[in-house]
Each structure stands twice: as C-alpha cells, then as structure tokens.
C-alpha atoms as a PDB file:
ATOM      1  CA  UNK A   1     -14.613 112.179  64.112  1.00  0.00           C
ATOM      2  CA  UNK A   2     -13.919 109.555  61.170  1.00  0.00           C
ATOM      3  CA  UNK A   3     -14.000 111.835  58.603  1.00  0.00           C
ATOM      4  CA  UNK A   4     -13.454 115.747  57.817  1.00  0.00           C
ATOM      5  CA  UNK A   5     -13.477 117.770  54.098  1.00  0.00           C
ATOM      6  CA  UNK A   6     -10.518 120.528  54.408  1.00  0.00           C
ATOM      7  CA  UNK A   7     -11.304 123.763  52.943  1.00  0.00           C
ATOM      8  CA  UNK A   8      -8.276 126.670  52.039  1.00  0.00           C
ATOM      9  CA  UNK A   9      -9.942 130.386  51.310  1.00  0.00           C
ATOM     10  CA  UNK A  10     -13.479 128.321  50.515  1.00  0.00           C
ATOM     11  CA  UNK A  11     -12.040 126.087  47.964  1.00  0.00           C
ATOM     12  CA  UNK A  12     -12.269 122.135  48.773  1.00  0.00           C
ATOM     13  CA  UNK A  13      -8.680 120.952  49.540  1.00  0.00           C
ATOM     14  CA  UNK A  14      -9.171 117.385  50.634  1.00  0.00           C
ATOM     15  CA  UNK A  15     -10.961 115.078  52.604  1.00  0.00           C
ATOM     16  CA  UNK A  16      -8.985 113.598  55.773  1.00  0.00           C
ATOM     17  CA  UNK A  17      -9.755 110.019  57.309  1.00  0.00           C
ATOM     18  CA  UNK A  18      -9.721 109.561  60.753  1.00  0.00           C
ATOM     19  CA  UNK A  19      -8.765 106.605  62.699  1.00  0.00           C
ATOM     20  CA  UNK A  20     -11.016 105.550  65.908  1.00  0.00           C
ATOM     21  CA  UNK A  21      -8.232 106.579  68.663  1.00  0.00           C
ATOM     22  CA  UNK A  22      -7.419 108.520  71.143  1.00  0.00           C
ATOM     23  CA  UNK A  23      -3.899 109.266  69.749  1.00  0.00           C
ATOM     24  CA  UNK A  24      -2.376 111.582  67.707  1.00  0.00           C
ATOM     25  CA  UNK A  25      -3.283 112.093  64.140  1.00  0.00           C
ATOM     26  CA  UNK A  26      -1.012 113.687  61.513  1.00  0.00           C
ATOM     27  CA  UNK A  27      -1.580 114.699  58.594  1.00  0.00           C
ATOM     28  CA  UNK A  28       0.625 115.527  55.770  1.00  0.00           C
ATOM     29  CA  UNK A  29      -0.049 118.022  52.375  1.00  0.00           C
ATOM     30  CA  UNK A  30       1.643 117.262  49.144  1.00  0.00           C
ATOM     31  CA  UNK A  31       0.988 120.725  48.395  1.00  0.00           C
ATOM     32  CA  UNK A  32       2.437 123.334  50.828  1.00  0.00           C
ATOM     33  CA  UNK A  33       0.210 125.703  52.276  1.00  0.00           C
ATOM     34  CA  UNK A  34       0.527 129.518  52.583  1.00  0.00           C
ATOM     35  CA  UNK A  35       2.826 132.417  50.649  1.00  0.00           C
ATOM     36  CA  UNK A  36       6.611 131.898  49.615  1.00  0.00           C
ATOM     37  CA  UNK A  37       6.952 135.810  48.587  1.00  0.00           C
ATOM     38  CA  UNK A  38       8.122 136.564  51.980  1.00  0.00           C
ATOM     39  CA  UNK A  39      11.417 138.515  50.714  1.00  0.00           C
ATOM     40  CA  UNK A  40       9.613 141.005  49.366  1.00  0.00           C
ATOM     41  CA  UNK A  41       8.100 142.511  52.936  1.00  0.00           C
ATOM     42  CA  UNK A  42       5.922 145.658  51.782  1.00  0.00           C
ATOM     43  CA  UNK A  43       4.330 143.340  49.323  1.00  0.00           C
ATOM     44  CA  UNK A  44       4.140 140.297  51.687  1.00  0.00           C
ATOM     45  CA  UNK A  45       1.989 142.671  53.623  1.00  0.00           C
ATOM     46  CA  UNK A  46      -0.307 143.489  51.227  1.00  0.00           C
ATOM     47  CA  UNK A  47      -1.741 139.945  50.783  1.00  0.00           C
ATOM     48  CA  UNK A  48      -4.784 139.082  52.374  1.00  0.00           C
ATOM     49  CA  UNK A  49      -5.003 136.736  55.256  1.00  0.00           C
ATOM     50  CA  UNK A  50      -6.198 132.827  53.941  1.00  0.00           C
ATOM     51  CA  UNK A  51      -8.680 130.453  55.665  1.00  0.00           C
ATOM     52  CA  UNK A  52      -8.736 126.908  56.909  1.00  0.00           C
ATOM     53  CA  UNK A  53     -12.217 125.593  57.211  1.00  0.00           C
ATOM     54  CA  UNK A  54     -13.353 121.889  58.773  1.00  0.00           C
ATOM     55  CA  UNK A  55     -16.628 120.377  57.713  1.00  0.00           C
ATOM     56  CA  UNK A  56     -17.221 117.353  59.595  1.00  0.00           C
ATOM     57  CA  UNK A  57     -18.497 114.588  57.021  1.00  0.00           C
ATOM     58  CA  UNK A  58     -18.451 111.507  59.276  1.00  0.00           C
ATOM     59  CA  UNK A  59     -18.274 110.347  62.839  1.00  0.00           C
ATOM     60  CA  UNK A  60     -17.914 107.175  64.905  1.00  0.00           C
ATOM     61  CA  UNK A  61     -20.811 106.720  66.574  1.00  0.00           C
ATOM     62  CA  UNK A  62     -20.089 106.835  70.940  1.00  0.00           C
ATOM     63  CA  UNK A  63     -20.663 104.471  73.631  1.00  0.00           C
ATOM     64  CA  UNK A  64     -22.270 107.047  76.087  1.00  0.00           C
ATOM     65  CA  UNK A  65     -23.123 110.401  74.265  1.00  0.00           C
ATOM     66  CA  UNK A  66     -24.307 111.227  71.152  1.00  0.00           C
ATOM     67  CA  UNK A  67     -22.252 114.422  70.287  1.00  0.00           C
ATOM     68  CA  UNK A  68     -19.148 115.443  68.497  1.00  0.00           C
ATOM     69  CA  UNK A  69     -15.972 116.248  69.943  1.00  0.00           C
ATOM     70  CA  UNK A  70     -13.102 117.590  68.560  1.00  0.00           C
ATOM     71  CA  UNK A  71     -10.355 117.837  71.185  1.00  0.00           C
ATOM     72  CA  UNK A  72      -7.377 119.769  69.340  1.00  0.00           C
ATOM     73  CA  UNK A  73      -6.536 120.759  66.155  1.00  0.00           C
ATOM     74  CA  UNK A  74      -2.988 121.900  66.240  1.00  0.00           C
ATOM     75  CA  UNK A  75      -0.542 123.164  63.000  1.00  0.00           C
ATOM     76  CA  UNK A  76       3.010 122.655  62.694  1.00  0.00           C
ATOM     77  CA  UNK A  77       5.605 123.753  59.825  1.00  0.00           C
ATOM     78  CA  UNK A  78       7.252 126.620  59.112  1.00  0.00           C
ATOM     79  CA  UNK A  79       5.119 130.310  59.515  1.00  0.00           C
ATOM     80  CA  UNK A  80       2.607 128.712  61.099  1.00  0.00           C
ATOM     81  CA  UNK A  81       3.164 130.495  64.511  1.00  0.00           C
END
C-alpha cells in the first residue's frame, strides 16, 4: 500500500502515506478519536457504536504479483480494546 484515505462514521478523516517497507508503520491523530463522556455510564451506553473505514488510494506496484496486501492493521491507545 502507498497510500490510504481514513474514514470515521463515513466522514473523510485523512489521507495516510505509506512508506515501501516491510516494517512497522505508525500513525499518529492530532485529534483523538472516540467518546470522553465515559463517567456518565447509562448515557455512555446509549451512544451508538462509530466506524473506521480504509479506502486504498495508491499502491506500490510488486515484483511478482499484482495484488494488494494488507498484512495488519492494529490500534493502540486508551479504550481501544
């Protein structure tokens, strides 16, 4: 992948550049993501569930195949679990 556009609950977020390794990738929002009303449970529970959506834009083009892989995408931070 060289390039993705990063979609949260069908709105355009950002676009993310990829580098052409096989390493780890981070990436890191100015914004956080998610709800901070967590004291309040009953209510917390109320709100509906958001989405993160990938749209791959870009990709490097492969020595021997000519697909698109996408090995891991993993999340770290807090309530992400």
């Amino acid at each position: 992948m060289k390039k993705l556009k990063l979609f949260i609950n069908n709105s355009i977020y950002g676009i993310i550049n990829l580098k052409d390794v096989y390493s780890l990738q981070s990436i890191y929002l100015k914004n956080p993501v998610g709800y901070s009303q967590k004291e309040d449970f009953e209510n917390f529970q109320s709100i509906p569930n958001w989405k993160i959506r990938f749209e791959i834009l870009e990709v490097y083009k492969g020595d021997k195949y000519d697909d698109t892989v996408i090995s891991e995408i993993f999340f770290d931070g807090i309530d992400v679990h």
